[in-house]
C-alpha atoms as a PDB file:
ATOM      1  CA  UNK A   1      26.470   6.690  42.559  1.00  0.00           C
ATOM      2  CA  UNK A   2      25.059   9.580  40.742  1.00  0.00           C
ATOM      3  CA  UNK A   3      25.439  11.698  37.570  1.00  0.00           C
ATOM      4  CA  UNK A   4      25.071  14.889  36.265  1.00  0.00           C
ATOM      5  CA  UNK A   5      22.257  16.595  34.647  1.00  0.00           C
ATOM      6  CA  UNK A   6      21.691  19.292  31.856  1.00  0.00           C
ATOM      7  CA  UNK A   7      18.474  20.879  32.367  1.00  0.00           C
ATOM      8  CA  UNK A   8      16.880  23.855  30.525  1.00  0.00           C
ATOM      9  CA  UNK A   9      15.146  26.202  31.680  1.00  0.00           C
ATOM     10  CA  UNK A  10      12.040  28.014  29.868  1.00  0.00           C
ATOM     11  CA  UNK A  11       9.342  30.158  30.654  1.00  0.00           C
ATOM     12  CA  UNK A  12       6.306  27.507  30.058  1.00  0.00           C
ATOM     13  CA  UNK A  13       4.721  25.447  32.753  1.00  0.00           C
ATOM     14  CA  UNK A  14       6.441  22.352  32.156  1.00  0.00           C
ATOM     15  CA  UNK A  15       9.576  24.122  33.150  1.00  0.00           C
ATOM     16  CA  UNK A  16      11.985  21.196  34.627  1.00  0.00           C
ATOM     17  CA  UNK A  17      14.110  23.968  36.647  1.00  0.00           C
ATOM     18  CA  UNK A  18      10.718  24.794  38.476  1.00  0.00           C
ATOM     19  CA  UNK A  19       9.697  21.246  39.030  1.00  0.00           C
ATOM     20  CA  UNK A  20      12.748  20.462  40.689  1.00  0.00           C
ATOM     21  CA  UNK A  21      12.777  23.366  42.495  1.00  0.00           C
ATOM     22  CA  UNK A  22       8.977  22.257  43.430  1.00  0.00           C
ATOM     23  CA  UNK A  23      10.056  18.438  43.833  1.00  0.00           C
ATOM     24  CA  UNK A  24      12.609  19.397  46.292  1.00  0.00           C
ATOM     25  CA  UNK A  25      10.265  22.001  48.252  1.00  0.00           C
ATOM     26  CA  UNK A  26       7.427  19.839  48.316  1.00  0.00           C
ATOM     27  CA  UNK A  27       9.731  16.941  49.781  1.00  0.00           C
ATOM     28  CA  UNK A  28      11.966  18.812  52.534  1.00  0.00           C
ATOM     29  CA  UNK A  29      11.516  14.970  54.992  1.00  0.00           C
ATOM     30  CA  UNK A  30      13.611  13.082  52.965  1.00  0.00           C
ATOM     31  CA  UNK A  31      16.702  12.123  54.064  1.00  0.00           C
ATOM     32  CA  UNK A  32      19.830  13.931  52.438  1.00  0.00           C
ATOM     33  CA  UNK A  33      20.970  10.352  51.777  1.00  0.00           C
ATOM     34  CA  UNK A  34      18.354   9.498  49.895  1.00  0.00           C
ATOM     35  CA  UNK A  35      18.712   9.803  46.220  1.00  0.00           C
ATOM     36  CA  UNK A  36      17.050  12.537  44.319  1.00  0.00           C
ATOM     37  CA  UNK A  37      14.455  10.552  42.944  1.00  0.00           C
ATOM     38  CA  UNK A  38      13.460   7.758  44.888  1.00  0.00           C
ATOM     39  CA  UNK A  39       9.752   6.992  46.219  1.00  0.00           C
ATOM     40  CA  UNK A  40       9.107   5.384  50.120  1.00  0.00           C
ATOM     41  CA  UNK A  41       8.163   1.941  50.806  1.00  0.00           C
ATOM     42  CA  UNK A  42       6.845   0.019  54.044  1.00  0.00           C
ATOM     43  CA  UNK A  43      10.907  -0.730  54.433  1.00  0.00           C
ATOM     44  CA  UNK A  44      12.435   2.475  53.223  1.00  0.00           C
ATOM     45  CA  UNK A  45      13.492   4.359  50.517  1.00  0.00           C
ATOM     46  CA  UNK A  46      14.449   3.227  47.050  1.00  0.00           C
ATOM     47  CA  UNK A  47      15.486   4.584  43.983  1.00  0.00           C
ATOM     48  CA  UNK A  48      13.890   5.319  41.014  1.00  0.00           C
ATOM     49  CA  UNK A  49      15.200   3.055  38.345  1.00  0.00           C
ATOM     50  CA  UNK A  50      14.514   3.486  34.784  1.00  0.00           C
ATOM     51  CA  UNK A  51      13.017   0.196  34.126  1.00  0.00           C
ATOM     52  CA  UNK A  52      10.435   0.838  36.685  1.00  0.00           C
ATOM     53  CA  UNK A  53       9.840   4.682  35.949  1.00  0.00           C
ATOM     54  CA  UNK A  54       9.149   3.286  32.044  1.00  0.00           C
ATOM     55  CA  UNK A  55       6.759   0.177  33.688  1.00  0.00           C
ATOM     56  CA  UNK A  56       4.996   2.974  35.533  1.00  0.00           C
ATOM     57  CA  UNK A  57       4.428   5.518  32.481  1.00  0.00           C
ATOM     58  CA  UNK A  58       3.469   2.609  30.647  1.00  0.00           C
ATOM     59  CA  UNK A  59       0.704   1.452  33.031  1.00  0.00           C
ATOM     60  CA  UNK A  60      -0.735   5.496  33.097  1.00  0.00           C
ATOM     61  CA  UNK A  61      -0.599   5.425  29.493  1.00  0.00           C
ATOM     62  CA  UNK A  62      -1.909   2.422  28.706  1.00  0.00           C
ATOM     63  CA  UNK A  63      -4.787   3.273  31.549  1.00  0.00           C
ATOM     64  CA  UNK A  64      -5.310   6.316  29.158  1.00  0.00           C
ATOM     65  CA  UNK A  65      -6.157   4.368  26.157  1.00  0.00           C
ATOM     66  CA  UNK A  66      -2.428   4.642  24.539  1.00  0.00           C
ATOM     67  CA  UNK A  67      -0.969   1.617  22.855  1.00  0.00           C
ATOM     68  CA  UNK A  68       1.135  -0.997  25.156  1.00  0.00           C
ATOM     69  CA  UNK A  69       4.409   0.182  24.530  1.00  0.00           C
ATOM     70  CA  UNK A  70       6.755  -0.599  27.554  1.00  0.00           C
ATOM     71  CA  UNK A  71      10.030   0.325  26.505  1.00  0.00           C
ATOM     72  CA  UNK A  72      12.088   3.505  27.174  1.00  0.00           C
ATOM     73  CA  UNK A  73      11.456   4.219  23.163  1.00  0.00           C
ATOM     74  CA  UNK A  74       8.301   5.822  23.106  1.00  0.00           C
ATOM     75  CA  UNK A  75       9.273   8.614  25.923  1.00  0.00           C
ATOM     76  CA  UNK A  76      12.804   9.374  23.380  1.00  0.00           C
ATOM     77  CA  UNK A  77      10.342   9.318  20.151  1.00  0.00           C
ATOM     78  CA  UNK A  78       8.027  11.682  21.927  1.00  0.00           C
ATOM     79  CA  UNK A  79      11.073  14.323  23.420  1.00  0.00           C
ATOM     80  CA  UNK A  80      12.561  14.092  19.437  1.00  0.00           C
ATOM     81  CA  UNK A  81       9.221  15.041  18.039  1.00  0.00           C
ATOM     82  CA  UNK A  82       9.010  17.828  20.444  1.00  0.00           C
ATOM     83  CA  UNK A  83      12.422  19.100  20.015  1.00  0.00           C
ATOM     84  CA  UNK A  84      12.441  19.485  16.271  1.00  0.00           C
ATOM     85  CA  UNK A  85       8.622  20.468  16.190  1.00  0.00           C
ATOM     86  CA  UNK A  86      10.200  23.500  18.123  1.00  0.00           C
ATOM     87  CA  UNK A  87      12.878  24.216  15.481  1.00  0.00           C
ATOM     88  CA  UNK A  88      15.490  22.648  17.253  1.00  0.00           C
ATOM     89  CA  UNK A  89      19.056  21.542  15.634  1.00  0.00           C
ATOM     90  CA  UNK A  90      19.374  17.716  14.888  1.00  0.00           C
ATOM     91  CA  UNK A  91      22.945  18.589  16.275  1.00  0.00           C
ATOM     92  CA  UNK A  92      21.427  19.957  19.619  1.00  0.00           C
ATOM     93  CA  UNK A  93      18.863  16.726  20.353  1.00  0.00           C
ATOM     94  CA  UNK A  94      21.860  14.407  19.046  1.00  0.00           C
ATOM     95  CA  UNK A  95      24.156  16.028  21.579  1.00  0.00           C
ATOM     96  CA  UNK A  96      21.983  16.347  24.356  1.00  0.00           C
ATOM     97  CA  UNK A  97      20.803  12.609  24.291  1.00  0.00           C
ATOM     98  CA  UNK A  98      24.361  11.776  23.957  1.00  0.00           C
ATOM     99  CA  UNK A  99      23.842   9.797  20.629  1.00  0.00           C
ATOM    100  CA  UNK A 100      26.788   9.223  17.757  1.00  0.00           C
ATOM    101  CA  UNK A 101      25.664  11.056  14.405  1.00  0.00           C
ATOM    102  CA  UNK A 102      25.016   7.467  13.023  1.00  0.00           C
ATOM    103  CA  UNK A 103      23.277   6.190  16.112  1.00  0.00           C
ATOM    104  CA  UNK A 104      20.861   9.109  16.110  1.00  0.00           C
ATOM    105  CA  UNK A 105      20.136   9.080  12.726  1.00  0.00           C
ATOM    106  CA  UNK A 106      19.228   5.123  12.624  1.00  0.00           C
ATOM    107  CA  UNK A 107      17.254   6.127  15.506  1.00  0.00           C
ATOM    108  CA  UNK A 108      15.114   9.298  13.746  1.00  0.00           C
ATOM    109  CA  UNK A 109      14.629   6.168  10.690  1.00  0.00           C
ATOM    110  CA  UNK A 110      13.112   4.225  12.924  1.00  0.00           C
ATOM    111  CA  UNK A 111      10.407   6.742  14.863  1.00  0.00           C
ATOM    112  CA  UNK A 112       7.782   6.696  11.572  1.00  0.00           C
ATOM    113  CA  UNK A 113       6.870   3.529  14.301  1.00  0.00           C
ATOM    114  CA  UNK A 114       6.328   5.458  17.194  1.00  0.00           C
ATOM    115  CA  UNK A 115       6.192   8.794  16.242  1.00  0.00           C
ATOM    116  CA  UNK A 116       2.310   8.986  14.923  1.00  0.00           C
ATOM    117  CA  UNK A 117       1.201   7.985  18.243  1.00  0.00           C
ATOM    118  CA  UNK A 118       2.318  11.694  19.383  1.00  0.00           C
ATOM    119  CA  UNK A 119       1.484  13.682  16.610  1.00  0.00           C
ATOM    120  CA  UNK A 120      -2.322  15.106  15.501  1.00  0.00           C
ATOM    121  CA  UNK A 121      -3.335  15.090  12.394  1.00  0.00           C
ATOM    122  CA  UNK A 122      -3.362  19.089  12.590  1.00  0.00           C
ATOM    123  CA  UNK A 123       0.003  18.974  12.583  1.00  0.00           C
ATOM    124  CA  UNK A 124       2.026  21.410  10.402  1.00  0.00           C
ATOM    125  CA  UNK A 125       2.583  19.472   6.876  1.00  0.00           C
ATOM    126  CA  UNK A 126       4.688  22.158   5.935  1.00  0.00           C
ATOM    127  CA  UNK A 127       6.585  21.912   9.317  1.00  0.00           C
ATOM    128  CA  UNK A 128       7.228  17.917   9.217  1.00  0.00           C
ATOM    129  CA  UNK A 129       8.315  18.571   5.821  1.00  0.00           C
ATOM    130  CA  UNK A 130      11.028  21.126   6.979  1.00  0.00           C
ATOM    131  CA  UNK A 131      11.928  18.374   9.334  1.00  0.00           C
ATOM    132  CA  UNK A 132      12.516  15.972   6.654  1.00  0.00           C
ATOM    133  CA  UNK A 133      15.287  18.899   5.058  1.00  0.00           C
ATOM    134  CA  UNK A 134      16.393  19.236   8.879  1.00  0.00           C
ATOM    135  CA  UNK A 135      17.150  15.492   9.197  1.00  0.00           C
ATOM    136  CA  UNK A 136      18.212  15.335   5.087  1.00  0.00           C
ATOM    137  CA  UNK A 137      21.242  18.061   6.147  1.00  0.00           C
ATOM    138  CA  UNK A 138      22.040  16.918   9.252  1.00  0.00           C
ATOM    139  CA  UNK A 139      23.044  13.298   7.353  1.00  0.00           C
ATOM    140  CA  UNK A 140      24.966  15.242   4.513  1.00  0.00           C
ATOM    141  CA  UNK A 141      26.778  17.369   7.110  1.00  0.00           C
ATOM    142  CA  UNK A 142      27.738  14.030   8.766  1.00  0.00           C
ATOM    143  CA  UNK A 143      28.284  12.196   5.755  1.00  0.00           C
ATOM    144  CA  UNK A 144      25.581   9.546   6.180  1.00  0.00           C
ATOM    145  CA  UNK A 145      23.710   7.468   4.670  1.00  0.00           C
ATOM    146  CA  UNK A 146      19.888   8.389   4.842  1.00  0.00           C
ATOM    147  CA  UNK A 147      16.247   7.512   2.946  1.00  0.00           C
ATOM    148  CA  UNK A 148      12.901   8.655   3.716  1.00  0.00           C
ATOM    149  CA  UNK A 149      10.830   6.018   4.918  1.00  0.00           C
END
């Protein structure tokens, strides 16, 4: 069981190349069959599932005064916000979360839900609205269907 893994490296402290490379310094006891991330109970080691990864950022967030929200949703509304805040290609975060063209932009109609829990109201008006021409191309380029919200 297992899979691979595209991660990107920058030079920012949420680097994910450095906190692996800290994850796996920091845990050097753990047995080599153990997967990579898995946490210890009283009878062993187990895996880090999704479902309870997402139950367990939903608990912190919702200790820190976010809104109940315990599906896997929030955390993919939240990355695509970040990506294209950054300038980043619709074509890029479609292929790297391994969506269709149609399934990603259904998706990106749908965040106006979730996405104003992530972004300030000093956000860049003039940037969201390059987003909107962003998101406008990328469903011409892909002949699809898409309305603003």
């Amino acid at each position: 069981m297992g899979a691979d893994i595209s991660i990107t490296e920058r030079e920012h402290h949420t680097c994910p190349l450095c906190a692996l490379g800290l994850h796996t310094a920091i845990n050097v006891d753990i047995p080599n069959t153990t997967p990579l991330f898995s946490y210890k109970t009283p009878s062993g080691w187990l895996p880090l599932t999704k479902p309870c990864f997402m139950s367990r950022c939903n608990e912190v967030w919702v200790s820190q005064g976010c809104p109940d929200m315990p599906f896997a949703s929030a955390l993919y509304s939240k990355h695509c916000a970040c990506y294209h805040l950054t300038g980043i290609s619709p074509d890029i975060i479609a292929t790297q979360g391994r969506w269709t063209s149609q399934a990603f932009l259904q998706y990106w109609g749908c965040i106006e839900m979730v996405l104003p829990l992530f972004i300030s109201s000093s956000s860049d008006v003039a940037r969201l609205h390059s987003i909107d021409s962003i998101m406008d191309n990328f469903s011409h380029k892909n002949n699809l269907s898409h309305t603003h919200a």
